[in-house]
Protein backbone atom coordinates (compact mmCIF):
# COMPACT_ATOMS: atom_id res chain seq x y z
CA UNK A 1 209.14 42.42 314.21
CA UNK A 2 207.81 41.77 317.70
CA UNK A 3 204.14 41.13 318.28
CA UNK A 4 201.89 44.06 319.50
CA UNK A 5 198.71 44.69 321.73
CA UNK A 6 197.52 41.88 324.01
CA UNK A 7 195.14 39.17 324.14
CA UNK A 8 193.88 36.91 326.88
CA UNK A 9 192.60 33.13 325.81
CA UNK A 10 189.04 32.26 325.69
CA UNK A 11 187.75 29.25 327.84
CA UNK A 12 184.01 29.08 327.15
CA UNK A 13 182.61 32.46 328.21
CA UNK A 14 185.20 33.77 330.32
CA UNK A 15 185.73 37.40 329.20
CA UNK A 16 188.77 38.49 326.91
CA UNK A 17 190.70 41.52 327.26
CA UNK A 18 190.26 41.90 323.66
CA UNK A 19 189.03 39.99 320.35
CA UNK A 20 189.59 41.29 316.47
CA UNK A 21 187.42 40.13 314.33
CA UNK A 22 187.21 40.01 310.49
CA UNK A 23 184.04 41.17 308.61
CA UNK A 24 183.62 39.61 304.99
CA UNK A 25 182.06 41.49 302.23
CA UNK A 26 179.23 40.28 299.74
CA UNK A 27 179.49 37.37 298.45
CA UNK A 28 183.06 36.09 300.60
CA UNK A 29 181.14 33.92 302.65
CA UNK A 30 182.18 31.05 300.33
CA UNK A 31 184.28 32.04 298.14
CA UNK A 32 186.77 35.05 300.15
CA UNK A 33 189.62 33.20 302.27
CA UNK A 34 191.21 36.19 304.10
CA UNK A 35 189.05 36.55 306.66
CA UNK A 36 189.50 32.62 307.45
CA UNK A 37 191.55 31.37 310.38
CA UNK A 38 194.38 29.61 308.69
CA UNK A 39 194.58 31.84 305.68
CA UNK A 40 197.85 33.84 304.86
CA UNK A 41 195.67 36.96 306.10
CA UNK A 42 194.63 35.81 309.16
CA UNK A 43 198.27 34.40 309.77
CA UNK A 44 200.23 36.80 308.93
CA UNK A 45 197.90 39.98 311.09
CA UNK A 46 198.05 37.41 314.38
CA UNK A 47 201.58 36.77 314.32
CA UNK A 48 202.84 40.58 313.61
CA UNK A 49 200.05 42.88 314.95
CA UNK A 50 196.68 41.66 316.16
CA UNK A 51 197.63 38.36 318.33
CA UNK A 52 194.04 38.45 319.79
CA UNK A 53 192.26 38.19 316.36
CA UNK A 54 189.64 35.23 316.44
CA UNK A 55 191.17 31.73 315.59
CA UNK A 56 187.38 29.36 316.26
CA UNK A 57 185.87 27.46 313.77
CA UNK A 58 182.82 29.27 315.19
CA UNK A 59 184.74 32.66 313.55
CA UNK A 60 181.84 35.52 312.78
CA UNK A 61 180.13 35.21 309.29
CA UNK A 62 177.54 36.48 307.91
CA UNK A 63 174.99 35.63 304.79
CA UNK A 64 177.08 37.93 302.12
CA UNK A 65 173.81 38.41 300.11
CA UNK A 66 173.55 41.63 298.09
CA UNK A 67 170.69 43.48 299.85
CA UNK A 68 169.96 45.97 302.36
CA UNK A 69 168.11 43.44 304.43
CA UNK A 70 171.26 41.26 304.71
CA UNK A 71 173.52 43.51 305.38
CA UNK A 72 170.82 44.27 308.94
CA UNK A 73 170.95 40.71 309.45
CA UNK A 74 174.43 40.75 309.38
CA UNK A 75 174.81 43.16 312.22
CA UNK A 76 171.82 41.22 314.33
CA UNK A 77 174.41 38.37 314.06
CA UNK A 78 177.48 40.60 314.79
CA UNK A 79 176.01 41.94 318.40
CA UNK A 80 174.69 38.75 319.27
CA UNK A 81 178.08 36.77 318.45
CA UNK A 82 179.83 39.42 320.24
CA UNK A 83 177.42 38.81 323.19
CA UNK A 84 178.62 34.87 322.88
CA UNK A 85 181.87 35.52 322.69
CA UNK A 86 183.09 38.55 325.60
CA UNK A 87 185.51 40.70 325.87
CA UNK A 88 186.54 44.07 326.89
CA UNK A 89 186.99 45.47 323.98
CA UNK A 90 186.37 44.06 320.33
CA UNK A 91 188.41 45.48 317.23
CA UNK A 92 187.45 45.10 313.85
CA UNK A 93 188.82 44.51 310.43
CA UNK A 94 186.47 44.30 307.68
CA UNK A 95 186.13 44.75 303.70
CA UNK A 96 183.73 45.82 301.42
CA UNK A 97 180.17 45.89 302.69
CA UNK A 98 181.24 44.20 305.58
CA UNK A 99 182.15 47.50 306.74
CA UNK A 100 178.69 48.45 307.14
CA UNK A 101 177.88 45.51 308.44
CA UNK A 102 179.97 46.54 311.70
CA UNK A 103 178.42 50.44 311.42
CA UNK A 104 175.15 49.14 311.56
CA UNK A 105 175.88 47.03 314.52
CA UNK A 106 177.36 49.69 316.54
CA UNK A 107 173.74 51.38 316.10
CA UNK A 108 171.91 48.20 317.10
CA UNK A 109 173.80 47.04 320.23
CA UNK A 110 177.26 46.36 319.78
CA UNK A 111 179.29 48.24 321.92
CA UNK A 112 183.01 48.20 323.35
CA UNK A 113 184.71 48.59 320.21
CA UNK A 114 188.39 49.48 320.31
CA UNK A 115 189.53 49.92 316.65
CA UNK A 116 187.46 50.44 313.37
CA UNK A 117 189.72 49.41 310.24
CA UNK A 118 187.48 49.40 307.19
CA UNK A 119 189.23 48.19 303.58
CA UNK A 120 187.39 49.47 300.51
CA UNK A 121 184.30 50.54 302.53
CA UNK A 122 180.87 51.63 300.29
CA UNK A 123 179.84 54.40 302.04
CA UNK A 124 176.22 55.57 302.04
CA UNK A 125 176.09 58.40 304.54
CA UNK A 126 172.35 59.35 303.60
CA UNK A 127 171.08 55.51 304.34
CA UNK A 128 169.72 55.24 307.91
CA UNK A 129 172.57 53.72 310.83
CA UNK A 130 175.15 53.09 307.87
CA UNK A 131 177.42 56.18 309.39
CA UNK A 132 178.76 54.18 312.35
CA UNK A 133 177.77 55.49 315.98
CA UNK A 134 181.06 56.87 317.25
CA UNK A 135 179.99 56.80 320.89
CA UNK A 136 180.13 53.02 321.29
CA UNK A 137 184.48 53.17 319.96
CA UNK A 138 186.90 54.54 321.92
CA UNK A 139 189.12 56.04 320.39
CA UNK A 140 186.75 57.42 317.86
CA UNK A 141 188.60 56.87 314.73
CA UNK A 142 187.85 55.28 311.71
CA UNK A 143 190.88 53.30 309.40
CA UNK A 144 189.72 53.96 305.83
CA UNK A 145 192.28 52.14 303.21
CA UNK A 146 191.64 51.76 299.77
CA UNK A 147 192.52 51.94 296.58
CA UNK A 148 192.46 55.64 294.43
CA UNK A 149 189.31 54.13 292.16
CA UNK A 150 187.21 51.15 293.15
CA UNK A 151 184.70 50.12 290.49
CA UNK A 152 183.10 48.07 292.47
CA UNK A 153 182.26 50.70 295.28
CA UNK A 154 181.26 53.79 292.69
CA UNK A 155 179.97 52.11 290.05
CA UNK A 156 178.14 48.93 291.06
CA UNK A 157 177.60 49.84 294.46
CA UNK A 158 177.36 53.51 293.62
CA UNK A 159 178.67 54.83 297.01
CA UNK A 160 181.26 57.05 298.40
CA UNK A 161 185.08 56.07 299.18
CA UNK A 162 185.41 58.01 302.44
CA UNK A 163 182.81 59.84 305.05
CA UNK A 164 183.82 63.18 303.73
CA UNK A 165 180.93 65.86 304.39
CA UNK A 166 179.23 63.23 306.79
CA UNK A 167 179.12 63.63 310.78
CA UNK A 168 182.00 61.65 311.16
CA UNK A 169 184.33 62.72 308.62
CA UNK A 170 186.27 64.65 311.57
CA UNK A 171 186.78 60.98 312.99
CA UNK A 172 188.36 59.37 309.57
CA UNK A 173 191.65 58.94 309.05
CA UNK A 174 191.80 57.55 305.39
CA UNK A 175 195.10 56.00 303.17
CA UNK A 176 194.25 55.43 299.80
CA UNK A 177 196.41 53.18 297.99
CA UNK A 178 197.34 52.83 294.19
CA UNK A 179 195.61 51.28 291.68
CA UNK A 180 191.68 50.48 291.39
CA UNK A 181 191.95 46.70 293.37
CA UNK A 182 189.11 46.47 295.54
CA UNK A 183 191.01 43.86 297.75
CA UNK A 184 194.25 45.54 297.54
CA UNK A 185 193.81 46.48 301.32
CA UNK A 186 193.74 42.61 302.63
CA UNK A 187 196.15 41.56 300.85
CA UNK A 188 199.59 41.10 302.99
CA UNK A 189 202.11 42.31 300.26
CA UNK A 190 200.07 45.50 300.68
CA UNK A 191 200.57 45.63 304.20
CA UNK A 192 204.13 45.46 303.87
CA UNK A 193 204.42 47.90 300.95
CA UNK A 194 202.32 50.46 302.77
CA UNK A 195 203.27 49.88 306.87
CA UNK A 196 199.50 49.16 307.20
CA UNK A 197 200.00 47.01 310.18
CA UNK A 198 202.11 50.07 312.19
CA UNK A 199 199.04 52.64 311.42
CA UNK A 200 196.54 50.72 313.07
CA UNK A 201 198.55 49.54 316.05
CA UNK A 202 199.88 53.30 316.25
CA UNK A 203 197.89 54.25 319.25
CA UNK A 204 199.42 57.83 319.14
CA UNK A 205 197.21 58.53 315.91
CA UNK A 206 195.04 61.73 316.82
CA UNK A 207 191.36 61.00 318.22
């Protein structure tokens, strides 16, 4: 399978044409590998469909706590590692709560955002800046994947699975998978099984 989109190397500062990141969830700073350079994740999305995704030992993390307050934090970090690290347009990938830790950002600064892929998002579309601000992602479309019942999202987290009846439910474009795994969408046999990889690179979805 030949490689897609296009990515220009980093030397210090000098500006990218475009940078994917990966957005852990709560409690994966430690613990979750995917979003690691090096892991089987991180391998296997570089070599097939995102060659520009972040390879530093510097890679964007944030604290993973289980609060409201971290979760802000989070996305203070976000815009300002974006602002360390620049490029044209950023892309990301991101599970769990680290899905709103990307919405939140794109209401507090972080702009230039090319692709929104969220895997098993919560979504709280009454909590203030947790519906993503479409006007800073071009196209504006949101990637939702995940599974047909996640326990963790409904029940402990006691959110939503999609944006339906929010503002931006217009803008979603959401695959949900089988089963009730809340990592199911990053892992890579699921990206095979479901041609994963070809939605999000298929720049021909509607806006």
């Amino acid at each position: 399978m030949a490689k897609k989109g296009s990515h220009t190397k980093q030397k210090g500062n000098q500006m990218a044409n475009s940078i994917t990141v990966l957005v852990h969830g709560t409690f994966s700073r430690e613990t979750g590998r995917w979003h690691r350079p090096g892991s089987r994740f991180h391998r296997y999305i570089r070599q097939y469909y995102f060659p520009d995704v972040y390879c530093g030992t510097d890679f964007f993390t944030w604290s993973g706590d289980a609060s409201d307050a971290a979760r802000r934090k989070g996305a203070e970090s976000l815009v300002d590692w974006c602002k360390t690290h620049p490029a044209k347009t950023y892309n990301f990938i991101s599970h769990s709560h680290g899905t709103n830790v990307v919405n939140l950002a794109t209401n507090n600064g972080l702009t230039d955002v090319g692709k929104l892929i969220h895997m098993s998002p919560p979504v709280w579309p009454d909590k203030p800046g947790y519906l993503p601000n479409l006007s800073v992602v071009e196209p504006k479309l949101i990637y939702n994947f995940h599974p047909r019942f996640d326990w963790i999202v409904t029940v402990l987290a006691r959110a939503n699975q999609n944006y339906d009846g929010s503002s931006v439910d217009h803008y979603e474009e959401e695959f949900v998978l089988p089963g009730a795994d809340h990592w199911a969408p990053v892992r890579v046999f699921n990206w095979r099984r479901y041609n994963i990889g070809e939605i999000v690179t298929n720049d021909q979805l509607r806006s």
